[in-house]
N, C-alpha and C. Protein backbone atom coordinates (compact mmCIF):
# COMPACT_ATOMS: atom_id res chain seq x y z
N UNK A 1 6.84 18.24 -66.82
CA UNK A 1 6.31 18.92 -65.70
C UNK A 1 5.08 18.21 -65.14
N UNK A 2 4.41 17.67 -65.96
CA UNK A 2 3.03 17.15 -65.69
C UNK A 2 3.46 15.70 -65.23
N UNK A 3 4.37 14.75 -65.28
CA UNK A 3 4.69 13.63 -64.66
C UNK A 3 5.40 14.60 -63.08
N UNK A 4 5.88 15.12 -63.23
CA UNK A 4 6.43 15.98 -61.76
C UNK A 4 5.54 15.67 -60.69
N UNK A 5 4.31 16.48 -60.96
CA UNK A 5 2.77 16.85 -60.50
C UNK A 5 2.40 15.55 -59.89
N UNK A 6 2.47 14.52 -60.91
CA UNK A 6 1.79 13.26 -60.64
C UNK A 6 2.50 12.26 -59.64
N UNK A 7 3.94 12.61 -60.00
CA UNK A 7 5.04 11.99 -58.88
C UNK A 7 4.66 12.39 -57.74
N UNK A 8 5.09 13.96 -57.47
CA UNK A 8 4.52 14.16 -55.99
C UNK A 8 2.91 13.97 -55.90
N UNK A 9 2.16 14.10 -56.51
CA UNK A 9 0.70 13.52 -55.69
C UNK A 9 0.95 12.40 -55.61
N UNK A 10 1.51 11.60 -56.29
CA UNK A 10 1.53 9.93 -55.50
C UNK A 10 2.49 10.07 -54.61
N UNK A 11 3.44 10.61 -54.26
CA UNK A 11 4.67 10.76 -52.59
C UNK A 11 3.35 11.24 -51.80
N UNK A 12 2.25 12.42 -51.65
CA UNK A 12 2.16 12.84 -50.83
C UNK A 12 0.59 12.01 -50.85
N UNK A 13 -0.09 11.36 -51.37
CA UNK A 13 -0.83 10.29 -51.21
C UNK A 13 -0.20 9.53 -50.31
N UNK A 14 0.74 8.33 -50.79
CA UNK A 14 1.83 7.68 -50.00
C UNK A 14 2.24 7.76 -48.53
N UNK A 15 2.49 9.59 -48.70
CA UNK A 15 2.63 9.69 -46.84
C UNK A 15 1.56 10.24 -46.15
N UNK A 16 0.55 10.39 -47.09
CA UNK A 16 -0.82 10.88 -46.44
C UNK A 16 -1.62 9.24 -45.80
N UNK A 17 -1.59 8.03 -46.55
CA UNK A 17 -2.02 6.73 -46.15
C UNK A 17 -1.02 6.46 -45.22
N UNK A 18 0.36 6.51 -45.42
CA UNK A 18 0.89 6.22 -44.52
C UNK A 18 0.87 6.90 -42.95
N UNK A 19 0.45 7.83 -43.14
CA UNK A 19 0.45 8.47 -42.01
C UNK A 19 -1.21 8.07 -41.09
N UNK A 20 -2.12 8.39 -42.35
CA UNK A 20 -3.54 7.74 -41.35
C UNK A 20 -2.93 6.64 -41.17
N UNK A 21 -2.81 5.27 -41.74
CA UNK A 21 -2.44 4.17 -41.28
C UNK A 21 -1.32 4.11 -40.16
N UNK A 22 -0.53 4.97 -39.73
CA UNK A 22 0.13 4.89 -38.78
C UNK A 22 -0.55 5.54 -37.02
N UNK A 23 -1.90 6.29 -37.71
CA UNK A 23 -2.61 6.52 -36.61
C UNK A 23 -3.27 5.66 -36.36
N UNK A 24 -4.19 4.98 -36.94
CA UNK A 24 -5.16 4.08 -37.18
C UNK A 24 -4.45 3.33 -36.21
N UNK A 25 -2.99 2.30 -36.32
CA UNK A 25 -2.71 1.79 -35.76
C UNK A 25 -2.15 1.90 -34.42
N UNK A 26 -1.67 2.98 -34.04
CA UNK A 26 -1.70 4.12 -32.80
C UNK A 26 -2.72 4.17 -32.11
N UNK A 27 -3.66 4.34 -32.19
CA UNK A 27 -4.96 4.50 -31.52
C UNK A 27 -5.51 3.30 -31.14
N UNK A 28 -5.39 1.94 -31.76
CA UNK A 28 -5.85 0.63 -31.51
C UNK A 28 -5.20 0.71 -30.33
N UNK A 29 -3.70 0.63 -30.87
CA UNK A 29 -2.66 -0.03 -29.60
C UNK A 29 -2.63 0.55 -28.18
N UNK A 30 -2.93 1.86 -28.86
CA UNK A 30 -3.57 2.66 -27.22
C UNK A 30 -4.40 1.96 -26.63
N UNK A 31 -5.80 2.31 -27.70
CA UNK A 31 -7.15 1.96 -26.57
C UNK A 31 -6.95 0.51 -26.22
N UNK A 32 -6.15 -0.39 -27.13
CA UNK A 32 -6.05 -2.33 -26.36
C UNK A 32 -5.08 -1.82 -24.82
N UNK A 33 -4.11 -1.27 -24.88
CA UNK A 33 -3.37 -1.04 -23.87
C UNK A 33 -4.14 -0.31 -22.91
N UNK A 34 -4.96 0.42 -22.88
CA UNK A 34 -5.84 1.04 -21.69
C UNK A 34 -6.60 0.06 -21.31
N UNK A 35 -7.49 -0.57 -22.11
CA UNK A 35 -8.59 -1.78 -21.25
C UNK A 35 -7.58 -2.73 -21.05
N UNK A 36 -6.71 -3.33 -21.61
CA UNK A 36 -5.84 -4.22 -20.99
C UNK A 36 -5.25 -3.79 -19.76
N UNK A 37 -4.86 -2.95 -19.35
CA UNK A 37 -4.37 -2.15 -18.12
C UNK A 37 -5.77 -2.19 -17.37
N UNK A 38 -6.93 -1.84 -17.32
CA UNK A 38 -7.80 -1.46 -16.98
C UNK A 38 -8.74 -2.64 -16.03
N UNK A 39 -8.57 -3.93 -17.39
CA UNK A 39 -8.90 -5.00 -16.67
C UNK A 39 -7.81 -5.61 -15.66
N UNK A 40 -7.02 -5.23 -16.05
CA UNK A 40 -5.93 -6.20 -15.23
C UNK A 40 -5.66 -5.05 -13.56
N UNK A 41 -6.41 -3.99 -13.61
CA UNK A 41 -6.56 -3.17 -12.40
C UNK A 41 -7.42 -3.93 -11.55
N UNK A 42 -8.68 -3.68 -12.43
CA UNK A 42 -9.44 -4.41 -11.61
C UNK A 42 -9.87 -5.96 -10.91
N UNK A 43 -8.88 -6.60 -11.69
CA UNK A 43 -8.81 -8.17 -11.27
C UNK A 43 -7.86 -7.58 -10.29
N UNK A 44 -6.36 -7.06 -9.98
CA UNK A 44 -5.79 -6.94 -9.18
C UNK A 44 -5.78 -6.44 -8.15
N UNK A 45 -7.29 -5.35 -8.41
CA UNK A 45 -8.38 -5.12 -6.83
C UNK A 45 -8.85 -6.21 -6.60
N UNK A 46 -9.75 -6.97 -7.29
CA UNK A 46 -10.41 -7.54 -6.59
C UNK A 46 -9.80 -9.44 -5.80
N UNK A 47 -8.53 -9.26 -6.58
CA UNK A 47 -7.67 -10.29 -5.85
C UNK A 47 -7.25 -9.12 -4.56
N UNK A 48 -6.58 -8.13 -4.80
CA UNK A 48 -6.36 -7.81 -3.38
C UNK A 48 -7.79 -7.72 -2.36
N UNK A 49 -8.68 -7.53 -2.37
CA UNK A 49 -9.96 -7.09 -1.86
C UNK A 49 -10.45 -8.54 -0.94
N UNK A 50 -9.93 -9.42 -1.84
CA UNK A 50 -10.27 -10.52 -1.50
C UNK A 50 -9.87 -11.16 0.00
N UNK A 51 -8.13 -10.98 -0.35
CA UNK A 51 -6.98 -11.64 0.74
C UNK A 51 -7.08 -10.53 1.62
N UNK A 52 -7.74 -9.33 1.77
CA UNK A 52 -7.70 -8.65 2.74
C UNK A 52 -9.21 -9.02 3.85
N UNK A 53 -9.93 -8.84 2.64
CA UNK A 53 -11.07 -9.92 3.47
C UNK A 53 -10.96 -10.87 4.46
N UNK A 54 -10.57 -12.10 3.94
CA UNK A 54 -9.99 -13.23 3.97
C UNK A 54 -9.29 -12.89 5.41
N UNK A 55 -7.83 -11.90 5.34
CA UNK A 55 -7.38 -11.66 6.67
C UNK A 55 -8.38 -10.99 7.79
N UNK A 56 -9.30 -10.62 7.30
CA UNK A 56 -10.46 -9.75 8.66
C UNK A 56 -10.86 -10.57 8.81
N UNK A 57 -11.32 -11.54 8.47
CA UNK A 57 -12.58 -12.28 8.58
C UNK A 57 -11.54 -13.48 9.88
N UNK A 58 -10.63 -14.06 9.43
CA UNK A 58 -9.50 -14.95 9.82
C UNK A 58 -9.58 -14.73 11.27
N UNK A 59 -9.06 -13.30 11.33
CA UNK A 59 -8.50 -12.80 12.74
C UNK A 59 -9.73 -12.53 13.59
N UNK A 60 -10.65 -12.00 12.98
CA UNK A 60 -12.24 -11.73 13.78
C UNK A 60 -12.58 -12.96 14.50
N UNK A 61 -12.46 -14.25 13.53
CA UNK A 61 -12.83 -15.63 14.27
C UNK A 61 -12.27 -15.54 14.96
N UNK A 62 -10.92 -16.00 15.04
CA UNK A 62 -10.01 -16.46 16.04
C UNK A 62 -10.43 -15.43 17.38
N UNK A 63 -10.14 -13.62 16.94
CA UNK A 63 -10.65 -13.74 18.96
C UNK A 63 -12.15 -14.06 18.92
N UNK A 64 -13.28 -14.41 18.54
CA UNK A 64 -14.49 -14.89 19.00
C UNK A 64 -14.39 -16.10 19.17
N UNK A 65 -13.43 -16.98 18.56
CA UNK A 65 -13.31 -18.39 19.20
C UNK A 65 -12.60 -18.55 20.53
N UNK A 66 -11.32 -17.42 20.73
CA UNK A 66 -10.82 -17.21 21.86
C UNK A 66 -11.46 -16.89 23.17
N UNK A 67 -12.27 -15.78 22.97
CA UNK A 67 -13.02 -14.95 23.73
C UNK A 67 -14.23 -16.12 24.58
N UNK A 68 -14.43 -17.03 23.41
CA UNK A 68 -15.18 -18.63 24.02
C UNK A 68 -14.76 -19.45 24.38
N UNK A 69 -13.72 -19.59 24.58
CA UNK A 69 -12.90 -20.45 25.07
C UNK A 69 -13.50 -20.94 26.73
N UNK A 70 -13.63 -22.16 26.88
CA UNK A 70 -13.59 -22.51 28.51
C UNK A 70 -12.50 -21.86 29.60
N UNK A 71 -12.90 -21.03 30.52
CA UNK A 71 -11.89 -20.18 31.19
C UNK A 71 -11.44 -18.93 31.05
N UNK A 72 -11.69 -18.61 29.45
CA UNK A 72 -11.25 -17.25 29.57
C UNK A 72 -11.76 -16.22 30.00
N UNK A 73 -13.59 -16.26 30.51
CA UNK A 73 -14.21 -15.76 31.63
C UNK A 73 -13.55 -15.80 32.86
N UNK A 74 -13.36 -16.97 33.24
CA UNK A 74 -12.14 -17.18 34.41
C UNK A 74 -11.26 -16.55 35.07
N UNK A 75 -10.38 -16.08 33.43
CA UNK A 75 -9.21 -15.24 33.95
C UNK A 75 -9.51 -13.74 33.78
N UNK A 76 -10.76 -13.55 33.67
CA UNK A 76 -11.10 -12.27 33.66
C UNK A 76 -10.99 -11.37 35.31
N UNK A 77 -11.59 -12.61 35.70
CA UNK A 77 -11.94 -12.10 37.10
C UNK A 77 -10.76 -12.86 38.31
N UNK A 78 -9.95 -13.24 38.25
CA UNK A 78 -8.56 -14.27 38.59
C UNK A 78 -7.84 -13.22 39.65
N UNK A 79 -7.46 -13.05 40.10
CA UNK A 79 -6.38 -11.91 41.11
C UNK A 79 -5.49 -12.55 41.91
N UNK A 80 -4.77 -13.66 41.86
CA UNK A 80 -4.35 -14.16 42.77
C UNK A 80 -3.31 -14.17 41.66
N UNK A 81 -1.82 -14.09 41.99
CA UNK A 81 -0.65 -14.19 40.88
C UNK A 81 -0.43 -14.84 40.16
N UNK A 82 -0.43 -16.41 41.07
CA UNK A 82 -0.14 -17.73 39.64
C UNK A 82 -1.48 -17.32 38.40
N UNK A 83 -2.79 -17.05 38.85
CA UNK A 83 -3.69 -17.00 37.95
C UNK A 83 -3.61 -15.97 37.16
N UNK A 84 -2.63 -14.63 37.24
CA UNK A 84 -2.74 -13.91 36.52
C UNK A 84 -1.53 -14.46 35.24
N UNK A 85 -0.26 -15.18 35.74
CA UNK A 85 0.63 -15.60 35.18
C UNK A 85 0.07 -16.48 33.98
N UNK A 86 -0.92 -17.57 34.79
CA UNK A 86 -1.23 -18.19 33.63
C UNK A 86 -1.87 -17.72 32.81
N UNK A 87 -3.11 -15.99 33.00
CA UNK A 87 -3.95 -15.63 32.01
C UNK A 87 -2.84 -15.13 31.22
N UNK A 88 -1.88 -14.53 31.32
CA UNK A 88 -0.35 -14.28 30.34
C UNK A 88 -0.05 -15.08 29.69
N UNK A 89 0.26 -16.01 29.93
CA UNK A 89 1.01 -17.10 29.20
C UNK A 89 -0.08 -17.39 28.32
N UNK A 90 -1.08 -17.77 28.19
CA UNK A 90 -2.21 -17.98 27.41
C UNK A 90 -2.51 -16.57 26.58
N UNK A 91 -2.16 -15.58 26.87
CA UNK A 91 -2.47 -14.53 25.56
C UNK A 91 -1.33 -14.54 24.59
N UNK A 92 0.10 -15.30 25.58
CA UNK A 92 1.53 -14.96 24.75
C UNK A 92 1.62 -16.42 23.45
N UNK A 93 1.04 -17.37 24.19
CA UNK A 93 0.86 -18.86 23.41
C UNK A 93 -0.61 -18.45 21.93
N UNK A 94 -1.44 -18.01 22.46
CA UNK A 94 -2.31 -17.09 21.57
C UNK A 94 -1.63 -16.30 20.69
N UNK A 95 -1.01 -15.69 20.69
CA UNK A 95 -0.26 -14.74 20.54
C UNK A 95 0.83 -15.26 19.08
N UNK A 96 1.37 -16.40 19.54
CA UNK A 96 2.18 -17.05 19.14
C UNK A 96 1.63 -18.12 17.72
N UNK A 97 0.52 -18.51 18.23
CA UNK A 97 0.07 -19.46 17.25
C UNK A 97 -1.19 -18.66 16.65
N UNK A 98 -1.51 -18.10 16.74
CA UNK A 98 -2.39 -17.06 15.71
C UNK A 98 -1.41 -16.11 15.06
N UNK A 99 -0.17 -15.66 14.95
CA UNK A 99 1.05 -15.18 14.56
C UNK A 99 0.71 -13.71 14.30
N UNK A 100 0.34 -12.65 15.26
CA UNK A 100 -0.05 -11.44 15.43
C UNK A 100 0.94 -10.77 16.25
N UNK A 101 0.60 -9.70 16.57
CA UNK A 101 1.92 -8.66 17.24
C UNK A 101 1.38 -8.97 18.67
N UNK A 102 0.26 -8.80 19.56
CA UNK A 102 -0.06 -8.85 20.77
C UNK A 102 -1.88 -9.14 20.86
N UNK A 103 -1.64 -10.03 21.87
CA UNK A 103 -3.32 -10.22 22.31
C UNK A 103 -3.00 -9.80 24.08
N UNK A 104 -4.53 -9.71 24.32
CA UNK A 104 -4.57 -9.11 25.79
C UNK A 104 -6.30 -8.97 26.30
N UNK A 105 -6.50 -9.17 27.82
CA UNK A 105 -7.74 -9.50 27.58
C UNK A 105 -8.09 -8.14 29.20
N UNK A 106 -9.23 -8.00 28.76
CA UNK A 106 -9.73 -6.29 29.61
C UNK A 106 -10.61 -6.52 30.33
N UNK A 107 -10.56 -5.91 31.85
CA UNK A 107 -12.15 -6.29 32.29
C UNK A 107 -13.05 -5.43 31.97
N UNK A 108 -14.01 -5.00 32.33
CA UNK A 108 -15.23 -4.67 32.38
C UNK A 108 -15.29 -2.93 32.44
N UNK A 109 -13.65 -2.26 32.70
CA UNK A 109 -13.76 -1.27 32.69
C UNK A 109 -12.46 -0.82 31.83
N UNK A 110 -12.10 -1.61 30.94
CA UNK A 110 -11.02 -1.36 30.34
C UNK A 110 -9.81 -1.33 30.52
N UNK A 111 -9.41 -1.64 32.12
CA UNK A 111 -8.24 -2.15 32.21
C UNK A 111 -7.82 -3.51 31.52
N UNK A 112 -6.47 -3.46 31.15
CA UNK A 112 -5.99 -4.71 31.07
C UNK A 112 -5.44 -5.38 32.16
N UNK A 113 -5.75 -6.82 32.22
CA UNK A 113 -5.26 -7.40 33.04
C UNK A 113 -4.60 -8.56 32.57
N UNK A 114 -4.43 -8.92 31.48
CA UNK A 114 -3.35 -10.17 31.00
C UNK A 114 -2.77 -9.70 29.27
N UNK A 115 -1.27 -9.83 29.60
CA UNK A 115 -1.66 -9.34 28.06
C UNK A 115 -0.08 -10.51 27.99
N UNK A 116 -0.25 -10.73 26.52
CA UNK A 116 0.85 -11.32 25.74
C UNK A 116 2.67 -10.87 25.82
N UNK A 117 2.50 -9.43 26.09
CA UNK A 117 3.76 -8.62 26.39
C UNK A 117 3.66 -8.11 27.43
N UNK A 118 3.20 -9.19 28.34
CA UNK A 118 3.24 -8.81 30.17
C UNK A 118 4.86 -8.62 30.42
N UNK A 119 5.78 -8.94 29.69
CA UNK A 119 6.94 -9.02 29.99
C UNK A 119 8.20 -8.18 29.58
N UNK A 120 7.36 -7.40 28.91
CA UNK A 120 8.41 -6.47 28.17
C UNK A 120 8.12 -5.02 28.62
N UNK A 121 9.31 -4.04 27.93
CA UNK A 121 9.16 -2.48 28.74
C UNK A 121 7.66 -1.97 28.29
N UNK A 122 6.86 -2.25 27.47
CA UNK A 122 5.71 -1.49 26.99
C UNK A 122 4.99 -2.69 27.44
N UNK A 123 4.52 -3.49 28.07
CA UNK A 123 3.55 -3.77 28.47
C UNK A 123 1.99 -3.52 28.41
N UNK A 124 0.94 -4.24 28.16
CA UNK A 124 -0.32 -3.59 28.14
C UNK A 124 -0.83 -3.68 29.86
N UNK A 125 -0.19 -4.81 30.63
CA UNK A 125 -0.70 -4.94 31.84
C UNK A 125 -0.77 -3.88 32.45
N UNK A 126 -2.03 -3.34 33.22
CA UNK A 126 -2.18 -2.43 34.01
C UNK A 126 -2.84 -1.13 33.19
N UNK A 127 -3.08 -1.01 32.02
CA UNK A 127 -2.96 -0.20 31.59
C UNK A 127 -4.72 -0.06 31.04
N UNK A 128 -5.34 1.26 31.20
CA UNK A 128 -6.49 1.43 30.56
C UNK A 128 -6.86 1.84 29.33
N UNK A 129 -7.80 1.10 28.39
CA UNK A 129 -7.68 1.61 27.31
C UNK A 129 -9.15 1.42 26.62
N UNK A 130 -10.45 1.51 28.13
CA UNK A 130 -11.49 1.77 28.09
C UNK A 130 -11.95 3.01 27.11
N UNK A 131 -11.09 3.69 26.87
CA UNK A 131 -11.96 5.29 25.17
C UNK A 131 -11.50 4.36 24.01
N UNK A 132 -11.03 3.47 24.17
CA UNK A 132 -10.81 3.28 22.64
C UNK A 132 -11.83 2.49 21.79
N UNK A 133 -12.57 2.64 20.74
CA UNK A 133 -13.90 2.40 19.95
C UNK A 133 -14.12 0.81 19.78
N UNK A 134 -13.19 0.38 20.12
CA UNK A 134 -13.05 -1.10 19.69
C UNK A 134 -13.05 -2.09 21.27
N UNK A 135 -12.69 -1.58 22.37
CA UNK A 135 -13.36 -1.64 23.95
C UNK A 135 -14.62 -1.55 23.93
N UNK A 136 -15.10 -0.16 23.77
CA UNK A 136 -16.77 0.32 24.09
C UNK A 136 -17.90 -0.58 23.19
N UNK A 137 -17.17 -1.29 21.89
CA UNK A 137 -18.22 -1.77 21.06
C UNK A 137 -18.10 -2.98 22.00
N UNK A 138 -17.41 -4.04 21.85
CA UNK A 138 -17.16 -5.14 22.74
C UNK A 138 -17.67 -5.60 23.99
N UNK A 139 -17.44 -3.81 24.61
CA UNK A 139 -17.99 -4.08 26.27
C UNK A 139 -19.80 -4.07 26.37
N UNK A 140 -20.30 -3.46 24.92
CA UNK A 140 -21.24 -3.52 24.58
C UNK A 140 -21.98 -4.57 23.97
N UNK A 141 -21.52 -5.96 23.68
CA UNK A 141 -21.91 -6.91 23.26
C UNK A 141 -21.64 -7.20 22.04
N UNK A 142 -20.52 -6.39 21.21
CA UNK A 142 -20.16 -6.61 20.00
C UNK A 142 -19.19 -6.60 19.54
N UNK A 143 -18.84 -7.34 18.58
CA UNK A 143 -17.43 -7.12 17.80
C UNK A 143 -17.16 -6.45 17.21
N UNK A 144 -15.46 -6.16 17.45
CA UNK A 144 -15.16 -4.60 16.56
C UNK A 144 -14.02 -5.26 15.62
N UNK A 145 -13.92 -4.13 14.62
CA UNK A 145 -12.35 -4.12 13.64
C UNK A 145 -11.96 -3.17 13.89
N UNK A 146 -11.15 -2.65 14.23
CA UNK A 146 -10.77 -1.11 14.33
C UNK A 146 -9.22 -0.48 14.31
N UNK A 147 -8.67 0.52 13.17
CA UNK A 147 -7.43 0.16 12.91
C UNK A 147 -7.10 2.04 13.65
N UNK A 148 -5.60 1.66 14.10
CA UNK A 148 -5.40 3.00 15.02
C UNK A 148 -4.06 2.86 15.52
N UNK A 149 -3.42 4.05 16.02
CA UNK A 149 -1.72 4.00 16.19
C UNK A 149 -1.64 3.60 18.11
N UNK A 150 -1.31 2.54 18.20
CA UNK A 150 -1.31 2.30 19.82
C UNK A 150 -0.58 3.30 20.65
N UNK A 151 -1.68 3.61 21.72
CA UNK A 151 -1.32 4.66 22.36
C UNK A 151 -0.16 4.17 23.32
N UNK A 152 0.50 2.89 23.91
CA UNK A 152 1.28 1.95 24.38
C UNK A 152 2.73 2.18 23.54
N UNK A 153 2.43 1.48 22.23
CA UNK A 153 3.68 1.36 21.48
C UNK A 153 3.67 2.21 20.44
N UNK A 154 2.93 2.70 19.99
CA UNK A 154 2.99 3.83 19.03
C UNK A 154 2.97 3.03 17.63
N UNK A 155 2.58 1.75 17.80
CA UNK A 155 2.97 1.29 16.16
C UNK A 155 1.33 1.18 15.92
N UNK A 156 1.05 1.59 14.95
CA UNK A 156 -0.19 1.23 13.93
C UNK A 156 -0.44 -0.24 13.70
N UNK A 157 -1.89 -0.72 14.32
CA UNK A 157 -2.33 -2.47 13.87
C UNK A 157 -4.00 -1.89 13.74
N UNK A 158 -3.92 -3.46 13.74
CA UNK A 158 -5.74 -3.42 13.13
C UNK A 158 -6.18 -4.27 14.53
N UNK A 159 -6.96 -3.72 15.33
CA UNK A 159 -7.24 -4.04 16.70
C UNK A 159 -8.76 -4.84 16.46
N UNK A 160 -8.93 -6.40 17.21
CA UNK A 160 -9.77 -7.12 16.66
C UNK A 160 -10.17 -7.32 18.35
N UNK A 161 -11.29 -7.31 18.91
CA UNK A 161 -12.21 -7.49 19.86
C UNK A 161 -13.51 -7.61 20.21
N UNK A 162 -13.27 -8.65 20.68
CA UNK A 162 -14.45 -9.66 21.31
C UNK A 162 -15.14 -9.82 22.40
N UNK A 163 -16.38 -9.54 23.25
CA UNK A 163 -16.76 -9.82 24.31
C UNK A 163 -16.29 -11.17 25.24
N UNK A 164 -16.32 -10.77 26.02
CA UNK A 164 -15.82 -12.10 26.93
C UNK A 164 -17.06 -12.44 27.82
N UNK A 165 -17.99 -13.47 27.96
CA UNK A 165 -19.16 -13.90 28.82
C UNK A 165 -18.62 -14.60 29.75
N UNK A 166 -19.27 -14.14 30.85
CA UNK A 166 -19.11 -15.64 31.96
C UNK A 166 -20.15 -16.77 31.85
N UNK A 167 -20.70 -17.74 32.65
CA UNK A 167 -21.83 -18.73 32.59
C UNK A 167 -23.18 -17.98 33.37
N UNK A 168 -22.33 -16.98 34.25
CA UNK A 168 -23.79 -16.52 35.05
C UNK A 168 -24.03 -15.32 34.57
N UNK A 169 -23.71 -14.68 33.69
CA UNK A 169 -23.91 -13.31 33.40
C UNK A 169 -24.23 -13.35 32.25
N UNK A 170 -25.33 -12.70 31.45
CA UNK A 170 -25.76 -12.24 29.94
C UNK A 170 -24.92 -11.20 29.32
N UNK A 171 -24.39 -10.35 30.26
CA UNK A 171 -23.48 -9.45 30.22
C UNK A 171 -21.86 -9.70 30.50
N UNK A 172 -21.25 -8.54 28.78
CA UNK A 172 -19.95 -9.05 28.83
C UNK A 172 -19.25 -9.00 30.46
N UNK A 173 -18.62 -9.53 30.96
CA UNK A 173 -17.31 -9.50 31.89
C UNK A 173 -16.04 -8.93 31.43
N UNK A 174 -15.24 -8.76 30.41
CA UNK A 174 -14.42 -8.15 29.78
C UNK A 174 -14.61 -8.29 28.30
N UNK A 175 -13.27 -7.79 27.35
CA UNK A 175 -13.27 -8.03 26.31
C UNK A 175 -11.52 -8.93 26.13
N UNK A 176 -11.86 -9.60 25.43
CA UNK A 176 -10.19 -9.92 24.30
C UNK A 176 -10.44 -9.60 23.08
N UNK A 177 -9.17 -8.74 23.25
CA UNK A 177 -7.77 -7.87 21.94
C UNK A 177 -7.06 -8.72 21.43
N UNK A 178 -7.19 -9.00 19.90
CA UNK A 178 -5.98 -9.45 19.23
C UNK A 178 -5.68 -7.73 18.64
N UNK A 179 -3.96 -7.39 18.32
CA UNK A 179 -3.90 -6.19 17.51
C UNK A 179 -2.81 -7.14 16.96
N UNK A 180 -3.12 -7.22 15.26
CA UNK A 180 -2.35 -7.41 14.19
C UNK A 180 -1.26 -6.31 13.87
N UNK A 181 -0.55 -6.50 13.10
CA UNK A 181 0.76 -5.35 12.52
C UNK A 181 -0.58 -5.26 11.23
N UNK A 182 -0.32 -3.77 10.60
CA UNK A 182 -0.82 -3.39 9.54
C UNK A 182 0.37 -3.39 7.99
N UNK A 183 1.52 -4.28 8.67
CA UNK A 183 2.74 -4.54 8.02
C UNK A 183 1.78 -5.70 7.31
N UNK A 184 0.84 -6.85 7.84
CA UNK A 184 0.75 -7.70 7.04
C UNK A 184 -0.10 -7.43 5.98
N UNK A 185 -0.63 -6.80 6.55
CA UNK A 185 -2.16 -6.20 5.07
C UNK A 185 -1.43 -4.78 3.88
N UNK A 186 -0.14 -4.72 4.44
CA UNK A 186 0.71 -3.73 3.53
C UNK A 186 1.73 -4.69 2.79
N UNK A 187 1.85 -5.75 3.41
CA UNK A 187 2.72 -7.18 2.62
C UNK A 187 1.84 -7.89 1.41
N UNK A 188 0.53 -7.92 1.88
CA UNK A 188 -0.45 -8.15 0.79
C UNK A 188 -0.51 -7.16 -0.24
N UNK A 189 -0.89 -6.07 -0.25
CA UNK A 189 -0.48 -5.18 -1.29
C UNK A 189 0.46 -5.16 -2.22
N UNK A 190 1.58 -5.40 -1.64
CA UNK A 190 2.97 -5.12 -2.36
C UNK A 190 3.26 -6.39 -3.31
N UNK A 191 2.70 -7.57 -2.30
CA UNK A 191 3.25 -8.41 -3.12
C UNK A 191 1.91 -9.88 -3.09
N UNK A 192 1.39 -9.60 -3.83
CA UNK A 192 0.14 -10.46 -3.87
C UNK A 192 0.15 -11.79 -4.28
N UNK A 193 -0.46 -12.49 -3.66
CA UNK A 193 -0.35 -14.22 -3.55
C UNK A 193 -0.07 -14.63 -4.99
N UNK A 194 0.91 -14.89 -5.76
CA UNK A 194 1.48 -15.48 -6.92
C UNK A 194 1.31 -16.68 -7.35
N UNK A 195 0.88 -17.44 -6.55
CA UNK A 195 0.70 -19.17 -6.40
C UNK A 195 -0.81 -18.90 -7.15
């Protein structure tokens, strides 16, 4: 009887170590798997954080390099047809090689008067879009980012605008609009630069 006793206290020793030792090792593998998850969150913010940057910053230049461009004061103030044709063709070639959804350039009261999709059923030509926050900063001497569902096409971009100067005026003359798709900064998300 007394070897009995001693048998089971050594079985239930046995599954008593075995069992802490099976927590012991449970609990490591957890807490390594949480900070391992944890760090690898936050590197994968701050790689995304980065390339989203990277894209504001990209597109901001480009219309302030646009917006400086020789002439594009020019076609601000232009009214004669061939000159409006060509301020078109120059937002659609813009348009094209900065690889965005639409650029378009506004005078002084928020009409548009040249835009990239002068040619299609939604058009920006003609169209005012002086309330929108990213006009009023611009027409004000500053650059905007500003993301919002186009009241035109109804699709959601990230609307980038720039004052437009003439040579005789301190004061803007219009603004130029680049509006990006918010498809590309949702393409970054999903699937982040792998290279």
């Amino acid at each position: 009887m007394k070897s009995r006793k001693i048998y089971l206290f050594l079985v239930l020793c046995t599954l008593a170590a075995t069992l802490s030792g099976g927590y012991v090792l449970y609990t490591t593998m957890r807490d390594y798997a949480l900070r391992s998850a944890h760090e690898n969150g936050q590197l994968m913010t701050a790689v995304l954080a980065d390339q989203t940057s990277r894209e504001l910053i990209e597109h901001r230049r480009a219309v302030e390099l646009m917006a400086s461009l020789p002439g594009i004061s020019g076609l601000v103030s232009s009214s004669t047809t061939p000159e409006r044709q060509r301020a078109n063709a120059v937002m659609k070639e813009a348009m094209t090689v900065l690889d965005v959804s639409v650029c378009y350039l506004m005078d002084k009261q928020g009409k548009t008067i040249a835009a990239s999709n002068w040619d299609t059923a939604r058009s920006f030509v003609g169209k005012t879009y002086g309330f929108r926050p990213y006009f009023k900063n611009a027409i004000s001497g500053n650059s905007s980012i500003y993301a919002a569902v186009g009241v035109t096409t109804h699709i959601p971009g990230i609307y980038y605008s720039h004052p437009v100067y003439s040579d005789t005026s301190d004061a803007p003359v219009g603004v130029l609009v680049i509006k990006d798709s918010v498809e590309d900064l949702r393409h970054l998300i999903e699937a982040p630069d792998e290279g």
